[in-house]
N, C-alpha and C. Protein backbone atom coordinates (compact mmCIF):
# COMPACT_ATOMS: atom_id res chain seq x y z
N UNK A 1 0.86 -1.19 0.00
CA UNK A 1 0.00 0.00 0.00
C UNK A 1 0.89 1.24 0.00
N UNK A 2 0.41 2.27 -0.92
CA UNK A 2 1.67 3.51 -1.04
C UNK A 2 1.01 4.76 0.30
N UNK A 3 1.76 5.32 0.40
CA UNK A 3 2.11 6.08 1.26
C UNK A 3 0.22 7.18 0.93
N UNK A 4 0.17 7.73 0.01
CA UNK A 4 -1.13 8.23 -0.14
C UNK A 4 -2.54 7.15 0.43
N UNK A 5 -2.51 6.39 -0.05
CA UNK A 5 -3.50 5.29 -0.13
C UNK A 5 -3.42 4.99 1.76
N UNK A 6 -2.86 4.65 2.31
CA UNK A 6 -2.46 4.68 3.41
C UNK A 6 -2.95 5.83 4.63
N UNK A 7 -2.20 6.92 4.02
CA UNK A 7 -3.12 8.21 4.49
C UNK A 7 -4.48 8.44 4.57
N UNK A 8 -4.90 7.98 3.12
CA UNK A 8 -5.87 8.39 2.89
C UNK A 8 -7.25 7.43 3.99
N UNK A 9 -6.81 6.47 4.20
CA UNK A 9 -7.38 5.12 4.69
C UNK A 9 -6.82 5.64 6.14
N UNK A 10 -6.21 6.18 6.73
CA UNK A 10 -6.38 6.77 8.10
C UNK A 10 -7.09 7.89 8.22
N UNK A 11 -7.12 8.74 7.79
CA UNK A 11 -7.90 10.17 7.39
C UNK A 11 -9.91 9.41 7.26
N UNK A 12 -10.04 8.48 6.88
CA UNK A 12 -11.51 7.92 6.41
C UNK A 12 -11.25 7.44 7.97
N UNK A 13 -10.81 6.65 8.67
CA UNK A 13 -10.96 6.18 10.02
C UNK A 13 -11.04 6.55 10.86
N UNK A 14 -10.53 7.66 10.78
CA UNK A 14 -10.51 9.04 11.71
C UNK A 14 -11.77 9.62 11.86
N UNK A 15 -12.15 9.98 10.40
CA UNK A 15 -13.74 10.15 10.19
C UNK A 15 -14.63 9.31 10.87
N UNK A 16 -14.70 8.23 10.71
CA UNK A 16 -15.61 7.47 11.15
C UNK A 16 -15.81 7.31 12.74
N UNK A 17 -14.30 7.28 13.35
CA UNK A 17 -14.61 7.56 14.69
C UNK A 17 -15.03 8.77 15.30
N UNK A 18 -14.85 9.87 14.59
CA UNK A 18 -15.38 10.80 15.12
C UNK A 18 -17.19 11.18 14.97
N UNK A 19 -17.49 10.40 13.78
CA UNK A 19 -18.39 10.06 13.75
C UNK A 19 -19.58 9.36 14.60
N UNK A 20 -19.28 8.28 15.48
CA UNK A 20 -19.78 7.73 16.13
C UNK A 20 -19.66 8.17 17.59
N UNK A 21 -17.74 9.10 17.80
CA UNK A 21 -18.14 10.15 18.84
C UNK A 21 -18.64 11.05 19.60
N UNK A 22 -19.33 11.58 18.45
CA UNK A 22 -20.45 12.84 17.99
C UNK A 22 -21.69 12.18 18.59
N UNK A 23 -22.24 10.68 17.86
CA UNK A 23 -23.11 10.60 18.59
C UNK A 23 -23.57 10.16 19.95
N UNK A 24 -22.19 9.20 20.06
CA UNK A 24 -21.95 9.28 21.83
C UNK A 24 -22.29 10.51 22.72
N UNK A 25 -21.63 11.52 21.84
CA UNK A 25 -21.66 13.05 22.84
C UNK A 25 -23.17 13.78 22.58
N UNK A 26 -23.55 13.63 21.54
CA UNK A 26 -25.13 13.80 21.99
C UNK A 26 -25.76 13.19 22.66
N UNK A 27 -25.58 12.14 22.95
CA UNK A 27 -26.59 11.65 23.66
C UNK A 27 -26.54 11.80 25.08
N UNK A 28 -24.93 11.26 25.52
CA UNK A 28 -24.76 11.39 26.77
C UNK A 28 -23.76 12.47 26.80
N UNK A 29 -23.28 13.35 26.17
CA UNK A 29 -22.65 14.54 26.54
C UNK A 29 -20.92 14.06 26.55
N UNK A 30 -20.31 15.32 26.45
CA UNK A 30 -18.93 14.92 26.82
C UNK A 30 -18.34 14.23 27.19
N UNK A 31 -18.72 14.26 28.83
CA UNK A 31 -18.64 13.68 29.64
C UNK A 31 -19.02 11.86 29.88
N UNK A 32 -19.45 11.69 28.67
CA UNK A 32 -20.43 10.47 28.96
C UNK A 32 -19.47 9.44 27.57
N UNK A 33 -18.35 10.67 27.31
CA UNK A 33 -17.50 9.91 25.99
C UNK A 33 -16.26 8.74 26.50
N UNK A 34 -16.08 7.72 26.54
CA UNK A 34 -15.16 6.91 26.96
C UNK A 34 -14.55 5.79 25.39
N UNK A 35 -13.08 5.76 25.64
CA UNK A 35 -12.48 5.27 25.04
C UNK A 35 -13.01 4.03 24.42
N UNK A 36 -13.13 3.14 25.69
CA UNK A 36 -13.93 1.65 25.89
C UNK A 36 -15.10 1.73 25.09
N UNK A 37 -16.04 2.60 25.63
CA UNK A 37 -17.30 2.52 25.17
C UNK A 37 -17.02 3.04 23.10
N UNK A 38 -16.68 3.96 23.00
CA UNK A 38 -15.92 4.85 21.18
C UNK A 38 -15.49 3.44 20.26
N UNK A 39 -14.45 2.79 21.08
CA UNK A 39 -14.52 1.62 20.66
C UNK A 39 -14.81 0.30 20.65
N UNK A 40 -16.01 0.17 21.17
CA UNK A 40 -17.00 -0.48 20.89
C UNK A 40 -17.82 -0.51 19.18
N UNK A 41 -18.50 1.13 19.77
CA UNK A 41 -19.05 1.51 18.53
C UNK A 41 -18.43 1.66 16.77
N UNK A 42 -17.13 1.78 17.27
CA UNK A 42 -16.69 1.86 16.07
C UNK A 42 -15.79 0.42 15.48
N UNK A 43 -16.18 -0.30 16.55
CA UNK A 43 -15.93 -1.52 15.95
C UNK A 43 -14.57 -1.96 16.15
N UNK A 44 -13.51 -1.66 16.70
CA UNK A 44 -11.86 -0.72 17.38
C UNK A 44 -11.91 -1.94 18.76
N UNK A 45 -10.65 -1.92 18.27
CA UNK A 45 -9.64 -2.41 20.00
C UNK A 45 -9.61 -0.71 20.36
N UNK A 46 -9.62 -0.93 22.04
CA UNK A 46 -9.31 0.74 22.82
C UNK A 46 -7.60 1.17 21.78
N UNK A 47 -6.36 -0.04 21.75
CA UNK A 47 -5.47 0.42 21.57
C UNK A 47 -5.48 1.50 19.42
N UNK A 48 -6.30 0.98 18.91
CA UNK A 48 -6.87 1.57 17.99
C UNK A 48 -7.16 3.04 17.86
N UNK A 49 -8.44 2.91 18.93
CA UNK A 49 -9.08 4.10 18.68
C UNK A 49 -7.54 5.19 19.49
N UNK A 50 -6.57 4.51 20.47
CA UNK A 50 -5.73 5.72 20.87
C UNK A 50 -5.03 5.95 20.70
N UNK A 51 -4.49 5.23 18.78
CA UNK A 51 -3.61 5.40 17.98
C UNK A 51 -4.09 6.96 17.27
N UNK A 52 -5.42 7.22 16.75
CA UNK A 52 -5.78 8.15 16.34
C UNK A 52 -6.16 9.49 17.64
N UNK A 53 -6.36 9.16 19.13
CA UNK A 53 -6.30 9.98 19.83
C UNK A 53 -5.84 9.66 21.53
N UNK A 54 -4.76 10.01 21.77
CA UNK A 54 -3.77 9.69 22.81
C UNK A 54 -4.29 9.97 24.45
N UNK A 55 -5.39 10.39 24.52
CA UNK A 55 -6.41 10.62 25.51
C UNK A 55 -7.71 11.27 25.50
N UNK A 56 -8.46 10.75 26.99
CA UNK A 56 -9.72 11.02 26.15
C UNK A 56 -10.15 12.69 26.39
N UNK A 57 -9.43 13.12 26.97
CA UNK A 57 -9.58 14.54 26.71
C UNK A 57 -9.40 14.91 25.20
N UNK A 58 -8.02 14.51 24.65
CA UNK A 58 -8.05 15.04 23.15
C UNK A 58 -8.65 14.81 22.60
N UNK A 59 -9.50 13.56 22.85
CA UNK A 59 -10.35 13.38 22.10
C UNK A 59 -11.68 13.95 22.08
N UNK A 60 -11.87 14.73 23.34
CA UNK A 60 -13.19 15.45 23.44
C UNK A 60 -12.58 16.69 22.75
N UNK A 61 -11.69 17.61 23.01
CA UNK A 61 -11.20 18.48 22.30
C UNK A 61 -11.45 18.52 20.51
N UNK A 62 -11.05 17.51 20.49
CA UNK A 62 -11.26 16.78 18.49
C UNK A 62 -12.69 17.01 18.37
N UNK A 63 -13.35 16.39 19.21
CA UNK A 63 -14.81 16.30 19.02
C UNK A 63 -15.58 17.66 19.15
N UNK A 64 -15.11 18.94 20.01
CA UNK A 64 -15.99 20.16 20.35
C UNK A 64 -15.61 20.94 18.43
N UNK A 65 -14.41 20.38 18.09
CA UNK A 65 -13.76 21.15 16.98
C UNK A 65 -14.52 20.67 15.63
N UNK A 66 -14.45 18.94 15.65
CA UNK A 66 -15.21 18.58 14.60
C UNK A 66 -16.59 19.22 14.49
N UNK A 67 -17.38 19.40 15.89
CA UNK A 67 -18.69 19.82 15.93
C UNK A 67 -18.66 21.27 15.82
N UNK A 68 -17.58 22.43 15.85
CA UNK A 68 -18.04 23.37 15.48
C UNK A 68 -17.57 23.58 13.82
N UNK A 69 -16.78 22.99 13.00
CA UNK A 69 -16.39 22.69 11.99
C UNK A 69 -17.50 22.13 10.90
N UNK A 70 -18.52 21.16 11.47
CA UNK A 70 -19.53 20.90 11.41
C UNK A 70 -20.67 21.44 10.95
N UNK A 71 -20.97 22.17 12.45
CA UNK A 71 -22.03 23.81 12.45
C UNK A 71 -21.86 24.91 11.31
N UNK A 72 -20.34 24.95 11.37
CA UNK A 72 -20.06 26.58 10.25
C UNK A 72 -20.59 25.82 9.10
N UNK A 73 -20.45 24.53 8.56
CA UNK A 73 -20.69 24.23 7.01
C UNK A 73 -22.14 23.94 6.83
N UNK A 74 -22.70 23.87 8.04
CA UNK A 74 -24.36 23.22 7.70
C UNK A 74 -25.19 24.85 7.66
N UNK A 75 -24.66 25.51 8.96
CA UNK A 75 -25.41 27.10 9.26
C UNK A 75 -24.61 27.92 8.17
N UNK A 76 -23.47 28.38 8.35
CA UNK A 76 -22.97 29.50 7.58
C UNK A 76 -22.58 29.03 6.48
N UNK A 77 -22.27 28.17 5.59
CA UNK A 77 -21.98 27.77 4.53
C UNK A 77 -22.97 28.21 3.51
N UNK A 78 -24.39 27.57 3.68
CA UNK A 78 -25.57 28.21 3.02
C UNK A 78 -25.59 29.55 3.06
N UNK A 79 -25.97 30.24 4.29
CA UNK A 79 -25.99 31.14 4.47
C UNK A 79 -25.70 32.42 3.87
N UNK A 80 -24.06 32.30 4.10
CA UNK A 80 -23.09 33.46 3.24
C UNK A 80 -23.22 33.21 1.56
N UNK A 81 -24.34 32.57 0.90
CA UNK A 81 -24.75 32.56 -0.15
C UNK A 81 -25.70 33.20 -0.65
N UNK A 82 -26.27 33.92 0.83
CA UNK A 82 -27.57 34.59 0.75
C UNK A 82 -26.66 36.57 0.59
N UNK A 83 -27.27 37.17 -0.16
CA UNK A 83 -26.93 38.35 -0.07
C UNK A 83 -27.00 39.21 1.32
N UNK A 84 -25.57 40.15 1.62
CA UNK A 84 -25.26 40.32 2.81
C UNK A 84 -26.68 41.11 3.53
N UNK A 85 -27.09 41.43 4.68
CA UNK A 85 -28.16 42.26 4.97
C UNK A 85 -29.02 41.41 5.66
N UNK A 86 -30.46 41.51 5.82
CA UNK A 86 -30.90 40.61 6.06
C UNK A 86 -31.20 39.89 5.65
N UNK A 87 -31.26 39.11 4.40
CA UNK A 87 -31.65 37.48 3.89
C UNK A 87 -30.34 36.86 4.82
N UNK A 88 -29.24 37.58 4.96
CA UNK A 88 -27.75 36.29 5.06
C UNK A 88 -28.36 35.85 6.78
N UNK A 89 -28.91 37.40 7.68
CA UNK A 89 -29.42 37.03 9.04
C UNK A 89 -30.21 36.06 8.68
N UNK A 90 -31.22 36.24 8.64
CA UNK A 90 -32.65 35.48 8.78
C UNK A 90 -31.91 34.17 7.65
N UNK A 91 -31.35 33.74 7.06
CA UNK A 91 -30.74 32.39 6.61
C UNK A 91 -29.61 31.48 7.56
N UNK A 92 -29.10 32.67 8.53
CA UNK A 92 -28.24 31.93 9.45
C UNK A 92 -29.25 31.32 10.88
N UNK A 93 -30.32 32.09 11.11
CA UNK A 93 -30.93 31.86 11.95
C UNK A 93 -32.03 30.65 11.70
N UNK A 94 -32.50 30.55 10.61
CA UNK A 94 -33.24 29.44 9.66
C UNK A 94 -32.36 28.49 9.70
N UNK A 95 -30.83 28.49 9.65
CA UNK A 95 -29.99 27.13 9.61
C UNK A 95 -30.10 26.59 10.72
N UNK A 96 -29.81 27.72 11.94
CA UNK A 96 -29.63 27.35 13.10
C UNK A 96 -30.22 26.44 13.58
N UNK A 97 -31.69 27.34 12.82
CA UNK A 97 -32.80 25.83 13.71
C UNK A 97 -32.85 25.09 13.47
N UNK A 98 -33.14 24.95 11.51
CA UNK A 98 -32.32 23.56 11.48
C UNK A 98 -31.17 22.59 11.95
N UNK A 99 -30.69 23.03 11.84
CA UNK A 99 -29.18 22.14 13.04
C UNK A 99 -29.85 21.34 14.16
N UNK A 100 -30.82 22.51 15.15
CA UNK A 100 -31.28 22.07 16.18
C UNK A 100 -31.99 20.69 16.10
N UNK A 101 -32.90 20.98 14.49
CA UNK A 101 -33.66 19.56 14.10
C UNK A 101 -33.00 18.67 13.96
N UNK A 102 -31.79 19.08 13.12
CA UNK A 102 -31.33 17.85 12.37
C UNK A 102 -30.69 16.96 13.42
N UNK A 103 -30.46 17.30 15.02
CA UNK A 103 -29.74 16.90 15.94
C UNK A 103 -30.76 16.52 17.02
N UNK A 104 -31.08 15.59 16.93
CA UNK A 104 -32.90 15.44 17.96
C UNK A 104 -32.17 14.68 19.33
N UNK A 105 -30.99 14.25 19.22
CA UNK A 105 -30.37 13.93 20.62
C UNK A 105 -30.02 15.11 21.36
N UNK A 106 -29.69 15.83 20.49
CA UNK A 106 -28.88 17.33 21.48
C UNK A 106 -27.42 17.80 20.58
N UNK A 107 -27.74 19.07 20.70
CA UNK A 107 -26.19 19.65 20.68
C UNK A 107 -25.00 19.93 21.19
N UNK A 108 -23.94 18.38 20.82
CA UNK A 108 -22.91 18.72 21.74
C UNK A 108 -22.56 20.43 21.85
N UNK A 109 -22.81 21.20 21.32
CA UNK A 109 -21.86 22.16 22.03
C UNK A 109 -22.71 23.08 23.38
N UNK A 110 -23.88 23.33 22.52
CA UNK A 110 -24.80 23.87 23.69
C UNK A 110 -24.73 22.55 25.06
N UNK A 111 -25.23 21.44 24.69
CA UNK A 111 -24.41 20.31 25.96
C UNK A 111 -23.19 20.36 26.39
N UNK A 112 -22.08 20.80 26.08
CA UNK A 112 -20.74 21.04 26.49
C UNK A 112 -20.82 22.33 27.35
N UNK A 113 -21.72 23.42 26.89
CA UNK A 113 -21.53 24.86 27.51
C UNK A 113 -22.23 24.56 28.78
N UNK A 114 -22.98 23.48 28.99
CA UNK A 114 -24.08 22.96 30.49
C UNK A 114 -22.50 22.37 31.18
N UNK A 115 -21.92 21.23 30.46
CA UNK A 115 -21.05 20.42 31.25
C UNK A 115 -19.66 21.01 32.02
N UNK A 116 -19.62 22.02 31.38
CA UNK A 116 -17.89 22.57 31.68
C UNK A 116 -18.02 23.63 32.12
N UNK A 117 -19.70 24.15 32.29
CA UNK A 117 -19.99 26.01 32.57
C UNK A 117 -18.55 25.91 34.68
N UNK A 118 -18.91 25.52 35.12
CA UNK A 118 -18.45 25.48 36.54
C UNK A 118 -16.82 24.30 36.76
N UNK A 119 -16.64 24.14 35.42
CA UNK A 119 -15.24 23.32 35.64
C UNK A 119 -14.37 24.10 34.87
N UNK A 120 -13.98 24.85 35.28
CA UNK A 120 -12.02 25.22 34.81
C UNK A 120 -11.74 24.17 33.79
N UNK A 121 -10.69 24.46 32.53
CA UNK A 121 -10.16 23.22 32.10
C UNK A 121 -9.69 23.80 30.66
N UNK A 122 -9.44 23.05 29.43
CA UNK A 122 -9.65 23.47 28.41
C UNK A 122 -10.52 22.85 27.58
N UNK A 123 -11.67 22.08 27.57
CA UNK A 123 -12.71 22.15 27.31
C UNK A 123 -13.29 22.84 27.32
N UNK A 124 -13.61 23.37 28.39
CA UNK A 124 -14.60 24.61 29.04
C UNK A 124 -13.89 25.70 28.09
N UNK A 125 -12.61 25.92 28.21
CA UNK A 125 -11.70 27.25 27.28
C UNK A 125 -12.43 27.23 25.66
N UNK A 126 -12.29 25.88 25.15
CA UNK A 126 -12.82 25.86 23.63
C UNK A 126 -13.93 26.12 23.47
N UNK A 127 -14.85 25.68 24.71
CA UNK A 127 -16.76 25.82 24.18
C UNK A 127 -16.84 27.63 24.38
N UNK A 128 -15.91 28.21 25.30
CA UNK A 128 -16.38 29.31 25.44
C UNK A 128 -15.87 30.09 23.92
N UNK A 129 -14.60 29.48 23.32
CA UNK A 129 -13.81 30.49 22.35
C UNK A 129 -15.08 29.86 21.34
N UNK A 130 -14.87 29.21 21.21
CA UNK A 130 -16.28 28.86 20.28
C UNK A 130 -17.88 30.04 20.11
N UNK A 131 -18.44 29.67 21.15
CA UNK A 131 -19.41 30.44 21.69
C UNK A 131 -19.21 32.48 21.29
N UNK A 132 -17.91 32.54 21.90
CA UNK A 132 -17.74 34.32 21.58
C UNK A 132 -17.03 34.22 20.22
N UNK A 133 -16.86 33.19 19.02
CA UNK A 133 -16.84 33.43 17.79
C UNK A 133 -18.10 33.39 17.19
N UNK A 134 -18.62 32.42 17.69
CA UNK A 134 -20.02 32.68 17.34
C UNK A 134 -21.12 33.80 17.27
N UNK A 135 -20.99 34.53 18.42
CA UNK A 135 -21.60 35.62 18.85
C UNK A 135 -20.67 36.65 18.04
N UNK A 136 -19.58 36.72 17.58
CA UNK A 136 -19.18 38.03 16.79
C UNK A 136 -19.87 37.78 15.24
N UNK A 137 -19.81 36.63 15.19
CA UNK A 137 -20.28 36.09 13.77
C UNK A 137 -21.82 36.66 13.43
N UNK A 138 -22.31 36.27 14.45
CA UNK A 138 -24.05 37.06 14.20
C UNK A 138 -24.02 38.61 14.81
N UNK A 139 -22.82 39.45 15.31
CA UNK A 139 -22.81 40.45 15.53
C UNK A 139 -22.44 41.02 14.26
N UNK A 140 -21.54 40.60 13.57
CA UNK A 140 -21.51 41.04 12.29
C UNK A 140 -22.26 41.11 11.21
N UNK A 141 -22.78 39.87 11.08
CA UNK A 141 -23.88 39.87 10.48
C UNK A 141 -25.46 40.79 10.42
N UNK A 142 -25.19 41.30 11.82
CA UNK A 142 -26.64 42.58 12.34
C UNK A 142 -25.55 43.53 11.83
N UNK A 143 -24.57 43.64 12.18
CA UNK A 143 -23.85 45.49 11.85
C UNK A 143 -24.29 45.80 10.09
N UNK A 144 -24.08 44.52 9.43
CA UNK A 144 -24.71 44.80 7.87
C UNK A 144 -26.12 45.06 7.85
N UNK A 145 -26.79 44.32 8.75
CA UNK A 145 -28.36 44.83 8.60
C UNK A 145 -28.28 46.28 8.68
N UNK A 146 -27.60 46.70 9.78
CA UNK A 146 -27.91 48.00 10.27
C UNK A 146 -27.19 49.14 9.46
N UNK A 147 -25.62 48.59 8.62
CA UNK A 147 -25.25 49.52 7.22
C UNK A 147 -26.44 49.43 6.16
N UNK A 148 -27.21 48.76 5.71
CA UNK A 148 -27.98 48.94 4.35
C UNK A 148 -29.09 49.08 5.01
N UNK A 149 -29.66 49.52 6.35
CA UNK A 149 -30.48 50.31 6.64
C UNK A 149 -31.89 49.67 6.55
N UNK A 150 -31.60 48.38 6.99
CA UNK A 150 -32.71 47.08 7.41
C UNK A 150 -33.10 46.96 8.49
N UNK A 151 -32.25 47.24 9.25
CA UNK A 151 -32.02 47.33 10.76
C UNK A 151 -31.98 48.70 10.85
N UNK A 152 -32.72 49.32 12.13
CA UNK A 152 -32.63 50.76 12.97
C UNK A 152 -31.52 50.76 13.20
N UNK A 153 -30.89 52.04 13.17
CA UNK A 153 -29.29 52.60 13.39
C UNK A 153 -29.05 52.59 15.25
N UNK A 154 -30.11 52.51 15.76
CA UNK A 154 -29.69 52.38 17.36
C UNK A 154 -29.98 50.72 17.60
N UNK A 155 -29.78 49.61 17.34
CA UNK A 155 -30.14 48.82 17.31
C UNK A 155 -28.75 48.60 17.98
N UNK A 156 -28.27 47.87 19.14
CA UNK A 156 -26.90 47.12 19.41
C UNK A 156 -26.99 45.67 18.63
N UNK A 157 -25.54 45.72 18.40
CA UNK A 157 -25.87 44.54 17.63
C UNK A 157 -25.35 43.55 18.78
N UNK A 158 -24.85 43.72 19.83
CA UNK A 158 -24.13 42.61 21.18
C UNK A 158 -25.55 42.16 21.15
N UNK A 159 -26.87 43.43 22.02
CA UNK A 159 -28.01 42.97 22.31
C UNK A 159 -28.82 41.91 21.53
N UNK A 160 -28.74 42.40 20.14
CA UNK A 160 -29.52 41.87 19.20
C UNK A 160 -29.18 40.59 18.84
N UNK A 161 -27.70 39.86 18.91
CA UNK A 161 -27.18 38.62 18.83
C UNK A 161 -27.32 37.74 20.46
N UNK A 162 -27.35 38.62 21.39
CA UNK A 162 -27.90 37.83 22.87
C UNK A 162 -29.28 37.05 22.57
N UNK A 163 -30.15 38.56 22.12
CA UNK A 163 -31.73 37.75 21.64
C UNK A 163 -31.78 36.73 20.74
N UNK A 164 -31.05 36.88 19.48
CA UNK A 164 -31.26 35.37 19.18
C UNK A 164 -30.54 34.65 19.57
N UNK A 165 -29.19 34.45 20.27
CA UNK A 165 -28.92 32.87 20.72
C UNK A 165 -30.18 32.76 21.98
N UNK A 166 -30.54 33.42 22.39
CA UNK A 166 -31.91 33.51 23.20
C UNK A 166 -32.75 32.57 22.88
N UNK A 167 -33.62 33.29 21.70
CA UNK A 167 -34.43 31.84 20.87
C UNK A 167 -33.54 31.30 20.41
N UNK A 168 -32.64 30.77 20.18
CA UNK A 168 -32.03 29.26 19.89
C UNK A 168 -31.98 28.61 20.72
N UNK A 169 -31.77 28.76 21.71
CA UNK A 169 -31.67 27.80 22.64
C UNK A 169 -32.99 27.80 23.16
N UNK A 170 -34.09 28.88 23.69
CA UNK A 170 -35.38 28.04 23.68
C UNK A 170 -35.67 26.93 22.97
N UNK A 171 -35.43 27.16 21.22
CA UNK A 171 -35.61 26.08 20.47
C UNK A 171 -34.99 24.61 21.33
N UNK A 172 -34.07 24.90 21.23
CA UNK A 172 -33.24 23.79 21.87
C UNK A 172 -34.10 22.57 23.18
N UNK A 173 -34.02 23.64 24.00
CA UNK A 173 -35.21 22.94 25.46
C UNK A 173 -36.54 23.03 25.25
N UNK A 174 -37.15 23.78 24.51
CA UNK A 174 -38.71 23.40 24.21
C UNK A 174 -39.01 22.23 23.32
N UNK A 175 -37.66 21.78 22.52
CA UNK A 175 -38.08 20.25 22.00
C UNK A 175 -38.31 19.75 23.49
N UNK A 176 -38.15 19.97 23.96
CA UNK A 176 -38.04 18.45 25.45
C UNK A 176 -39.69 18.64 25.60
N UNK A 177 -40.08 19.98 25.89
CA UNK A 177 -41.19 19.73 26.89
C UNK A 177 -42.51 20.24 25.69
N UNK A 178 -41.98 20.72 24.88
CA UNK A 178 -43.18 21.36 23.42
C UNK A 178 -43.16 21.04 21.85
N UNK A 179 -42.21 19.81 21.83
CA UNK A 179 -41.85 19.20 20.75
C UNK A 179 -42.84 19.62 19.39
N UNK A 180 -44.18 19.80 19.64
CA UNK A 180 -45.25 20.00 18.76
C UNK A 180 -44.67 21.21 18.08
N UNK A 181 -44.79 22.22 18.91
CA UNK A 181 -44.70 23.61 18.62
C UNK A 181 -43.48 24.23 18.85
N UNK A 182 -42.52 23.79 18.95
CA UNK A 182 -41.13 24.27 19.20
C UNK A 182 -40.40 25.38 17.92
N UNK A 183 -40.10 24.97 16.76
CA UNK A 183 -40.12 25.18 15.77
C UNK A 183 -40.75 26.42 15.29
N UNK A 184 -42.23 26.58 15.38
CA UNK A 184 -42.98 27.45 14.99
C UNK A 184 -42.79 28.66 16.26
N UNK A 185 -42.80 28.37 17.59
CA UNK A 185 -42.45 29.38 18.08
C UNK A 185 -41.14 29.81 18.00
N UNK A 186 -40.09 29.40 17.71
CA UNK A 186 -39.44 29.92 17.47
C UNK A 186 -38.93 30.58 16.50
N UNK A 187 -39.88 30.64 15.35
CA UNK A 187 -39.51 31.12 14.10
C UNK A 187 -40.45 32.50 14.69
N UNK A 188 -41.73 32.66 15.03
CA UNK A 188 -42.26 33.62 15.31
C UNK A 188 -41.73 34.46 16.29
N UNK A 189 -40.87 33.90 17.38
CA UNK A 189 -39.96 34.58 18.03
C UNK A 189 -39.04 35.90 17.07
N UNK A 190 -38.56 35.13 16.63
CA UNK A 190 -37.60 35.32 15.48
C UNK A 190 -38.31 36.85 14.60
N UNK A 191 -39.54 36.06 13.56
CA UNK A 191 -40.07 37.51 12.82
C UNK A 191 -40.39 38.59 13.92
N UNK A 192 -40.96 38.39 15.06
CA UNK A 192 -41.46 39.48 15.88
C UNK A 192 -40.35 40.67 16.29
N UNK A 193 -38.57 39.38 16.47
CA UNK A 193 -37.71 40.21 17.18
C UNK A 193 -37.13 41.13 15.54
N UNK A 194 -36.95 40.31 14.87
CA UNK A 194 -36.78 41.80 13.39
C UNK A 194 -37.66 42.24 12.88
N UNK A 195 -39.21 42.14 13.33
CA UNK A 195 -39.90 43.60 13.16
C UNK A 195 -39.68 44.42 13.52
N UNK A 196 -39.77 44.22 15.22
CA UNK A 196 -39.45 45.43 15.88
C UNK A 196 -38.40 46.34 15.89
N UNK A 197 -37.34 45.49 15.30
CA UNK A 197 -36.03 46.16 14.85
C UNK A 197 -35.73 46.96 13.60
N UNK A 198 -36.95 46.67 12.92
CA UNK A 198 -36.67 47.58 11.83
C UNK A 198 -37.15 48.85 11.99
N UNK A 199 -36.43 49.81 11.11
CA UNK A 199 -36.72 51.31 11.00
C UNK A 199 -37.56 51.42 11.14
């Protein structure tokens, strides 16, 4: 086997375990990720799966990265296809929720920001650097609303990106207890908070 072919066939294995990591960590969270159990699922001796990751911290680390690596291509990928202003908002916020759907176990990262909020560490360091890229990302995204004059010129855009990770994450916990209507209120969340915001 040549040296590419080889690569390439670790790079696909890699995938796949992180694959089945992901859904470990939705279900039971970070915390709930074990070597033993990873390789199980992926079908792996433990000494396997810790050829591709040397502890299971790095390996949760791998996993907060794959999952925000993840997020940018499912939410902002579409998105930044939409012309800047508000279609690109209201398309990042439409992804969002989708995400939320497409993930009916849970979102490791919003689950990571519950697990590590009160533990020191660098887990906790990544969900947060994560989280305040995130939040500049939809802060930027309102500062264009508010240049082409879609958005009111006193509008903060810190505030205005608090409110929607706001409704996102309602979305998030009202699947648990409003599964019916989760979705729809939160989209109406959503039109009500950029009515009021407009000029």
């Amino acid at each position: 086997m040549n040296l590419a072919a080889s690569t390439s066939k670790g790079t696909a294995t890699r995938e796949m375990i992180l694959e089945r990591a992901y859904g470990i960590a939705c279900r039971f969270g970070l915390e709930g990720l074990s070597i033993g159990e990873l390789a199980t699922a992926a079908g792996m001796s433990k000494s396997g799966v810790f050829a591709h990751f040397g502890s299971r911290e790095e390996l949760q680390l791998t996993v907060l990265d794959w999952t925000a690596a993840r997020f940018g291509h499912a939410v902002m990928g579409p998105a930044l296809r939409q012309p800047r202003g508000l279609p690109r908002l209201r398309a990042i916020m439409l992804g969002w929720f989708e995400w939320v759907r497409a993930n009916p176990d849970g979102c490791v990262m919003l689950g990571a920001a519950g697990e590590y909020d009160g533990r020191p560490g660098p887990q906790r360091d990544r969900v947060v650097e994560w989280l305040a890229q995130w939040r500049a990302q939809l802060g930027k995204a309102i500062a264009m609303c508010i240049e082409s004059g879609e958005l009111r010129s006193d509008i903060d855009p810190a505030l205005l990106s608090f409110q929607l990770f706001s409704i996102t994450e309602g979305l998030h916990h009202a699947r648990l207890y409003d599964p019916q209507h989760a979705e729809q209120l939160a989209r109406s969340a959503l039109d009500q908070l950029l009515r009021n915001s407009a000029p």
